[in-house]
PDB file of N, CA and C in Angstrom:
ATOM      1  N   UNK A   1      15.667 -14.016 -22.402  1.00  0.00           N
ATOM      2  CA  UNK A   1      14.919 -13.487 -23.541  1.00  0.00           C
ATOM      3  C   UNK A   1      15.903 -12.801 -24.476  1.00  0.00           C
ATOM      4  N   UNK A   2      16.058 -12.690 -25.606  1.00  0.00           N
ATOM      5  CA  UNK A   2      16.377 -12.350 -26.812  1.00  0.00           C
ATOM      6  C   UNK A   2      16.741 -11.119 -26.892  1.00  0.00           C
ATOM      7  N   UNK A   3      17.699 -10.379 -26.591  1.00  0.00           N
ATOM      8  CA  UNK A   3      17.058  -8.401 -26.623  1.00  0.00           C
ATOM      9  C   UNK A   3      16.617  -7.839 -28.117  1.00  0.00           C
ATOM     10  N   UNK A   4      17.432  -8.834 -28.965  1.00  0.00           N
ATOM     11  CA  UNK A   4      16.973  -8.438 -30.735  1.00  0.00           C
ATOM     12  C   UNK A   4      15.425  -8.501 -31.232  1.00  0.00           C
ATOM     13  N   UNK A   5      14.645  -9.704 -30.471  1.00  0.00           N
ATOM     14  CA  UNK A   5      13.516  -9.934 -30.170  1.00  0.00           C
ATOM     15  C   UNK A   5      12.434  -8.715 -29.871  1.00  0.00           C
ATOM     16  N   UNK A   6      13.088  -8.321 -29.006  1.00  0.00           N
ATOM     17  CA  UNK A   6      12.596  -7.084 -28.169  1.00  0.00           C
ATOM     18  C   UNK A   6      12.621  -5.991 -28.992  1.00  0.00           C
ATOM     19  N   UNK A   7      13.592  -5.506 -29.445  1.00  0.00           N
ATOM     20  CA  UNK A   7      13.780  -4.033 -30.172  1.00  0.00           C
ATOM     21  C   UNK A   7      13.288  -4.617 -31.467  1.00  0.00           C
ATOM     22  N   UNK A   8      13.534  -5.573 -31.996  1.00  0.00           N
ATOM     23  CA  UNK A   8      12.613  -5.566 -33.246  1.00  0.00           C
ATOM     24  C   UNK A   8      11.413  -5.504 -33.549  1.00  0.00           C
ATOM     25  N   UNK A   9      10.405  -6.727 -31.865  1.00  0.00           N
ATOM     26  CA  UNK A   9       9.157  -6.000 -32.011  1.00  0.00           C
ATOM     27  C   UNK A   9       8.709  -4.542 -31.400  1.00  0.00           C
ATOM     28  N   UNK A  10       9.805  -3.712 -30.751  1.00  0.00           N
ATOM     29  CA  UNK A  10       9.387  -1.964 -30.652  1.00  0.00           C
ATOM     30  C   UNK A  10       9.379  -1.397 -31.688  1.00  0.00           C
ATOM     31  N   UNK A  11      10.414  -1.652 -32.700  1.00  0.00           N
ATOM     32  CA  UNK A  11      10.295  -1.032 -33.839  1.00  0.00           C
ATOM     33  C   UNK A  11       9.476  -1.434 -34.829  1.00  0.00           C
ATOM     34  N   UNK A  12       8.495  -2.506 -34.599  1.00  0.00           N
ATOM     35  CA  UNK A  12       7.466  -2.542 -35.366  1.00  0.00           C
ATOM     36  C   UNK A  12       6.197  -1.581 -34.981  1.00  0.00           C
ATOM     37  N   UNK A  13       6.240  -0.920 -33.594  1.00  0.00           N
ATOM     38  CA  UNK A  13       5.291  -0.529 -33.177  1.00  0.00           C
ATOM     39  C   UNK A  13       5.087   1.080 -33.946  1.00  0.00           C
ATOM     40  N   UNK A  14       3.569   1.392 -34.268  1.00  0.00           N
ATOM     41  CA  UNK A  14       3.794   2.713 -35.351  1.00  0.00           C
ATOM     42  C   UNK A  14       3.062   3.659 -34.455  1.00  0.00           C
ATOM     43  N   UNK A  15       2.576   3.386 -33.909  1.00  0.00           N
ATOM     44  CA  UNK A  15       1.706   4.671 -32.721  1.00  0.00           C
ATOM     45  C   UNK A  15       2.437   5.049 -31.686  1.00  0.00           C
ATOM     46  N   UNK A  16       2.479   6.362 -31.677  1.00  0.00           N
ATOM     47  CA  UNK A  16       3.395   6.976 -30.044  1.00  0.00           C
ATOM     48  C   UNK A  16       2.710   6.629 -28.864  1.00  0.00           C
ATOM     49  N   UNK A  17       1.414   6.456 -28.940  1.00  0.00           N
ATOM     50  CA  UNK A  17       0.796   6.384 -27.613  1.00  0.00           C
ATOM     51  C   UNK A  17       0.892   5.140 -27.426  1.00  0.00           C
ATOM     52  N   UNK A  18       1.218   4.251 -28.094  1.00  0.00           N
ATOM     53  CA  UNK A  18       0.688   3.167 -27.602  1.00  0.00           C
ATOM     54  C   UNK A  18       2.889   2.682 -27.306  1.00  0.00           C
ATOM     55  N   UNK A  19       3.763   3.431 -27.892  1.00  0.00           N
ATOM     56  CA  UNK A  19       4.962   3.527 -27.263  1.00  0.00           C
ATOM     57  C   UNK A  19       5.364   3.806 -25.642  1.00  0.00           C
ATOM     58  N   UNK A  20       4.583   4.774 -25.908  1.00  0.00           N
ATOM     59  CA  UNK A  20       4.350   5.673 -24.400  1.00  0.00           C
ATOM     60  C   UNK A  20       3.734   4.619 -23.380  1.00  0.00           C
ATOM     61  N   UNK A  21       2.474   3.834 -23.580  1.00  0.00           N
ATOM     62  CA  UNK A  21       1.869   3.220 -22.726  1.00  0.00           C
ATOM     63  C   UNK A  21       3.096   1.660 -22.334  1.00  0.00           C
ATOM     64  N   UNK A  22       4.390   1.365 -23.463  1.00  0.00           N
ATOM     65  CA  UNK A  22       4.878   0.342 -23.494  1.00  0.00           C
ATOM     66  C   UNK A  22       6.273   1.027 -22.338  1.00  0.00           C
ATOM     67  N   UNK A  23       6.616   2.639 -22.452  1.00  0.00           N
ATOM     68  CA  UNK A  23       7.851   2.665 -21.547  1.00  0.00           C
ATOM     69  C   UNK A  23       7.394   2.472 -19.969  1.00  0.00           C
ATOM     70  N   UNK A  24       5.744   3.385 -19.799  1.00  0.00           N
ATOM     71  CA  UNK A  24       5.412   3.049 -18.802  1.00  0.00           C
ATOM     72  C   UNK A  24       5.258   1.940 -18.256  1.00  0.00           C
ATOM     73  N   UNK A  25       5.163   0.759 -18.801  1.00  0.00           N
ATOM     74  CA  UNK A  25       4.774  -0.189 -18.297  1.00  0.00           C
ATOM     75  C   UNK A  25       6.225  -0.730 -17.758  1.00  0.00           C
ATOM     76  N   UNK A  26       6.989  -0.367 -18.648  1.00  0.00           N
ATOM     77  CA  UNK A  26       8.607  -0.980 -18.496  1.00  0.00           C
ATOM     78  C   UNK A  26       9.159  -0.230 -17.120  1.00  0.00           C
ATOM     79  N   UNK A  27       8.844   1.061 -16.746  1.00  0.00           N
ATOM     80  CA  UNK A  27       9.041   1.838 -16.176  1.00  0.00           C
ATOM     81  C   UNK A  27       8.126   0.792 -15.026  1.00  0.00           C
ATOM     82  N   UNK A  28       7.446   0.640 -15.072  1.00  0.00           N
ATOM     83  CA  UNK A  28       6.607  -0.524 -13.887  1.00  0.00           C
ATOM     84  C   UNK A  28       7.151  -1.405 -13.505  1.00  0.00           C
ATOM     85  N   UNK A  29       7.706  -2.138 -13.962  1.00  0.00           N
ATOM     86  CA  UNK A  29       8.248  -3.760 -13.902  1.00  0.00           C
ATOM     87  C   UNK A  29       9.372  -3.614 -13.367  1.00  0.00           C
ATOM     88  N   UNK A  30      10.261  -2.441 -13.998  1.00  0.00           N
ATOM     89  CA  UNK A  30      11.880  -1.671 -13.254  1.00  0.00           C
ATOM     90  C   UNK A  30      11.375  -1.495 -11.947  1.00  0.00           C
ATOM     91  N   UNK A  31      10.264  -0.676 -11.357  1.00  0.00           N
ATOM     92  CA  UNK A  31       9.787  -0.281 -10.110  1.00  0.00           C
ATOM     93  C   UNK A  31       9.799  -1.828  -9.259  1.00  0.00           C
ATOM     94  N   UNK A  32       8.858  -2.868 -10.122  1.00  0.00           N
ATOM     95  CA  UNK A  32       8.744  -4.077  -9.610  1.00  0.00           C
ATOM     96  C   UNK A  32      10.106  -4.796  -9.057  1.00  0.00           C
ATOM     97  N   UNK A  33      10.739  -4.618 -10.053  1.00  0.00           N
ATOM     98  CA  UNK A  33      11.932  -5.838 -10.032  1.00  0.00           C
ATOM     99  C   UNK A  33      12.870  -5.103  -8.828  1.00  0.00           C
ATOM    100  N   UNK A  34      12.722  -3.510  -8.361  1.00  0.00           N
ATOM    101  CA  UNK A  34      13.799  -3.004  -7.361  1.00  0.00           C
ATOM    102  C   UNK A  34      13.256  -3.155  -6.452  1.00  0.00           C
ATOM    103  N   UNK A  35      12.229  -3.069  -5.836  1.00  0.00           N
ATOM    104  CA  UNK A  35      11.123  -3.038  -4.932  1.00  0.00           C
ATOM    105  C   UNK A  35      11.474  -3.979  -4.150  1.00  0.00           C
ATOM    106  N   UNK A  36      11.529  -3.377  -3.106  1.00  0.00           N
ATOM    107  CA  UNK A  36      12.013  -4.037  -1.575  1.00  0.00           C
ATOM    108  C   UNK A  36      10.105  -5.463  -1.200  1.00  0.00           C
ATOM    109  N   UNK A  37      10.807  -6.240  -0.484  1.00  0.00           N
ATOM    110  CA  UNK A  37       9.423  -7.281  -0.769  1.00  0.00           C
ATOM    111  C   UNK A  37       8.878  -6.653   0.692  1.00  0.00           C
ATOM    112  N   UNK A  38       7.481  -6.992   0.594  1.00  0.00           N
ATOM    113  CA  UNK A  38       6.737  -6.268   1.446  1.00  0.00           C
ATOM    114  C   UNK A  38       6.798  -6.783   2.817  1.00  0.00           C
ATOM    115  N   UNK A  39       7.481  -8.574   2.621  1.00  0.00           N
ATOM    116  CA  UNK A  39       7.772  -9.264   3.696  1.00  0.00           C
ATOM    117  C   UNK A  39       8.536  -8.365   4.663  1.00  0.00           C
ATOM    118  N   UNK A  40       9.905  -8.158   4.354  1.00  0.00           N
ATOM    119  CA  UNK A  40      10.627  -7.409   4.821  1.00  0.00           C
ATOM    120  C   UNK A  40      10.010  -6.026   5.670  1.00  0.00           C
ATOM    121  N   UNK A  41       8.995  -5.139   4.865  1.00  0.00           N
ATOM    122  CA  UNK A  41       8.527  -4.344   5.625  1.00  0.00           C
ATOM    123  C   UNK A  41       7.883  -4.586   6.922  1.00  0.00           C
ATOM    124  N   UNK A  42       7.177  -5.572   6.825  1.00  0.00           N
ATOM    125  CA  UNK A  42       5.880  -5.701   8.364  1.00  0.00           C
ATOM    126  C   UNK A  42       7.038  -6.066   9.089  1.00  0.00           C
ATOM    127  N   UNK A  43       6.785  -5.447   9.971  1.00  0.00           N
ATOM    128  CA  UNK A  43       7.117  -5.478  11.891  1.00  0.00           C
ATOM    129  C   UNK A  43       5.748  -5.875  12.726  1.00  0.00           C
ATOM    130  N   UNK A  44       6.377  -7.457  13.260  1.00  0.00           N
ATOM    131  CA  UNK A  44       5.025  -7.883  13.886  1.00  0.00           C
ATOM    132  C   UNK A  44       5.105  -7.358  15.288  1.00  0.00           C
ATOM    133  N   UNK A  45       4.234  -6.194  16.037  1.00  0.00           N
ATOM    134  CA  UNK A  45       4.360  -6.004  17.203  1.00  0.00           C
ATOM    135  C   UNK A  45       4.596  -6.990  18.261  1.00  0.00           C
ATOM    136  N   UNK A  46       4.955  -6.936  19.431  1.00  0.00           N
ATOM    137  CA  UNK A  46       5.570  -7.872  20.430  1.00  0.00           C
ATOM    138  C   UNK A  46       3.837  -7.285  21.511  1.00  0.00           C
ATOM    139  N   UNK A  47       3.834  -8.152  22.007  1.00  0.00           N
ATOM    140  CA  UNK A  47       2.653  -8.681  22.674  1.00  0.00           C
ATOM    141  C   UNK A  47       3.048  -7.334  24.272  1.00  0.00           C
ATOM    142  N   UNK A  48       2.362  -6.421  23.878  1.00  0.00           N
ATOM    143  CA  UNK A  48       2.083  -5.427  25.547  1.00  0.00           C
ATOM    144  C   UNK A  48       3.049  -4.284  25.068  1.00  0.00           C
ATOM    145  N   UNK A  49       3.179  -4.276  23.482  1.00  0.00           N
ATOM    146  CA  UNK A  49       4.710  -2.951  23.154  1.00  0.00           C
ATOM    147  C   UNK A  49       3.397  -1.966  23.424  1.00  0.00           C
ATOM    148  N   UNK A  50       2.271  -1.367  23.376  1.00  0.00           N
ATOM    149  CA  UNK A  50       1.473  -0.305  24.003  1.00  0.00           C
ATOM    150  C   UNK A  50       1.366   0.119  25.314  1.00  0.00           C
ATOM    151  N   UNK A  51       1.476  -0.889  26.216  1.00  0.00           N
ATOM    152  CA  UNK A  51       1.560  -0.800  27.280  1.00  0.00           C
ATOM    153  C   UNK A  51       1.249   0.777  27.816  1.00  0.00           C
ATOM    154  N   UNK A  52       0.595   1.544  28.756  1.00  0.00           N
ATOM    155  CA  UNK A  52       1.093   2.589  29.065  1.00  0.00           C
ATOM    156  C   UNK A  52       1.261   3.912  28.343  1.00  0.00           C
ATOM    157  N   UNK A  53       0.751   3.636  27.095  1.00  0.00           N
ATOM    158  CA  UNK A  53       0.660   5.029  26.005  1.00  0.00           C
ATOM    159  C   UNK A  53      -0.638   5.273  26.392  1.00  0.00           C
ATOM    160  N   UNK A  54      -2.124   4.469  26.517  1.00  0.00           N
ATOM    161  CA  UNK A  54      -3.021   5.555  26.784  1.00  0.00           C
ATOM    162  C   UNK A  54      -3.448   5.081  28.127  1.00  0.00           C
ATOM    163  N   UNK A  55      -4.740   5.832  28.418  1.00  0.00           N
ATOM    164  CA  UNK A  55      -5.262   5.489  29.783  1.00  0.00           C
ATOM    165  C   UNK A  55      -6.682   5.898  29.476  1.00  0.00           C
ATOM    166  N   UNK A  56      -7.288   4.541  30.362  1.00  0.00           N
ATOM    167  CA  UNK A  56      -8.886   4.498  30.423  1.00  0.00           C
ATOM    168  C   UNK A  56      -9.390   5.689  31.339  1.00  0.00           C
ATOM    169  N   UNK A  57     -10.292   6.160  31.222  1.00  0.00           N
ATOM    170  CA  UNK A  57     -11.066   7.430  31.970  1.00  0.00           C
ATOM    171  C   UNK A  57     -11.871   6.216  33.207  1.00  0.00           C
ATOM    172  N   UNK A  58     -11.976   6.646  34.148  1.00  0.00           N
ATOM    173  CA  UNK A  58     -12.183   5.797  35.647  1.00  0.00           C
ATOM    174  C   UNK A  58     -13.993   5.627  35.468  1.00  0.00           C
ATOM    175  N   UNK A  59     -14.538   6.957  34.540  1.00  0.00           N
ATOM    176  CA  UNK A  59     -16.351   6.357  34.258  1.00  0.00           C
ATOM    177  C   UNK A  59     -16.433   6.082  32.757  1.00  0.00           C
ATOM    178  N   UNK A  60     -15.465   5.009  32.207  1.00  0.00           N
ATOM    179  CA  UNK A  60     -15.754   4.810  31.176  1.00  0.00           C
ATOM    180  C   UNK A  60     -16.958   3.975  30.854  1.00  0.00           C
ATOM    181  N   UNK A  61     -17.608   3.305  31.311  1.00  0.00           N
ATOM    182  CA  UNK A  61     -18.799   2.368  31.591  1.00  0.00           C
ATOM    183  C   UNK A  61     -19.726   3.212  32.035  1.00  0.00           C
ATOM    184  N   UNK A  62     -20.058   4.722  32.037  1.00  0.00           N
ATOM    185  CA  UNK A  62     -20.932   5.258  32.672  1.00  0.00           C
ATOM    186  C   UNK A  62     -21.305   6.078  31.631  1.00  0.00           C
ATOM    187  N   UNK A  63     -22.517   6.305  31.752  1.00  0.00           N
ATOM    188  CA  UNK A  63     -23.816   6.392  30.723  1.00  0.00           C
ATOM    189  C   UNK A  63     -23.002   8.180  29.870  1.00  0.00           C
ATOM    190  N   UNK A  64     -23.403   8.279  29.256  1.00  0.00           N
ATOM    191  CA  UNK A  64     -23.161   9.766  28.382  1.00  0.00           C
ATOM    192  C   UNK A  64     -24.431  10.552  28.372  1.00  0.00           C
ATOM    193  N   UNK A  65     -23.796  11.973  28.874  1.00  0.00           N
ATOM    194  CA  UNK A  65     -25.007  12.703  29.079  1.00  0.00           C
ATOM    195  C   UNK A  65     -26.093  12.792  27.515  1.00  0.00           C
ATOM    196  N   UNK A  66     -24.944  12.979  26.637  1.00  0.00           N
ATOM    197  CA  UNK A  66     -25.854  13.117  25.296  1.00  0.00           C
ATOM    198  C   UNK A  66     -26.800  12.482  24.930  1.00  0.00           C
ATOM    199  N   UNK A  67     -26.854  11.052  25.654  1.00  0.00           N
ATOM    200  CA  UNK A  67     -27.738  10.166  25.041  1.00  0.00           C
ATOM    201  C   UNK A  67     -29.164   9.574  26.265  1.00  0.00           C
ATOM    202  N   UNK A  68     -29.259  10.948  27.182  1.00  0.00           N
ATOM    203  CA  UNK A  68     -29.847  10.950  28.138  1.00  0.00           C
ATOM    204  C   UNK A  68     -31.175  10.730  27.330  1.00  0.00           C
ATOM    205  N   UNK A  69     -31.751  11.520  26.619  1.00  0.00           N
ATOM    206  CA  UNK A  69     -33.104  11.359  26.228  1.00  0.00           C
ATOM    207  C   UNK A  69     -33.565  10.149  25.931  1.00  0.00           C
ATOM    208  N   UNK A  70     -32.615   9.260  25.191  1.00  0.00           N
ATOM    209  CA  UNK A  70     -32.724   7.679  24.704  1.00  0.00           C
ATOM    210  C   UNK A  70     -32.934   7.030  25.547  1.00  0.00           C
ATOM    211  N   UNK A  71     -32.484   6.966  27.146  1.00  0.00           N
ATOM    212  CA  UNK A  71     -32.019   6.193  27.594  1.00  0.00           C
ATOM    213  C   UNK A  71     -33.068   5.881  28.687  1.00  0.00           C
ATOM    214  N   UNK A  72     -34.412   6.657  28.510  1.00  0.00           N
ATOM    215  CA  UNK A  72     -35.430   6.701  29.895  1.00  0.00           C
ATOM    216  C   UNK A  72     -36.179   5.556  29.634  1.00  0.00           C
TER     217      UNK A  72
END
């Protein structure tokens, strides 16, 4: 792209706000274009990596007192 292109149509622009709304956006696309890809982020867990962090209670299948009234 042209950069003369560019600054010639900013300097046609006559409203500050609508300047303001054009750095932000530029300020976006800079964010975009550095931005690590999201591929890279996910870590696919390995099949049993929990293993052993929690533990089932031995009456987990057994009724809850709270819900005694419901349950007659």
């Amino acid at each position: 792209m042209n950069e003369k292109l560019i600054a010639s149509k900013i300097q046609q622009l006559n409203s500050e706000p609508v300047k303001q709304e054009l750095l932000f956006f530029l300020d976006y696309l800079l964010t975009k274009q550095n931005a690590i890809p999201t591929e890279a982020l996910k870590k696919i867990p390995k099949f049993g990596c929990a293993k052993g962090t929690f533990k089932m209670a031995d009456d987990f299948d057994a009724p809850l007192e709270d819900f005694e009234e419901y349950m007659s």
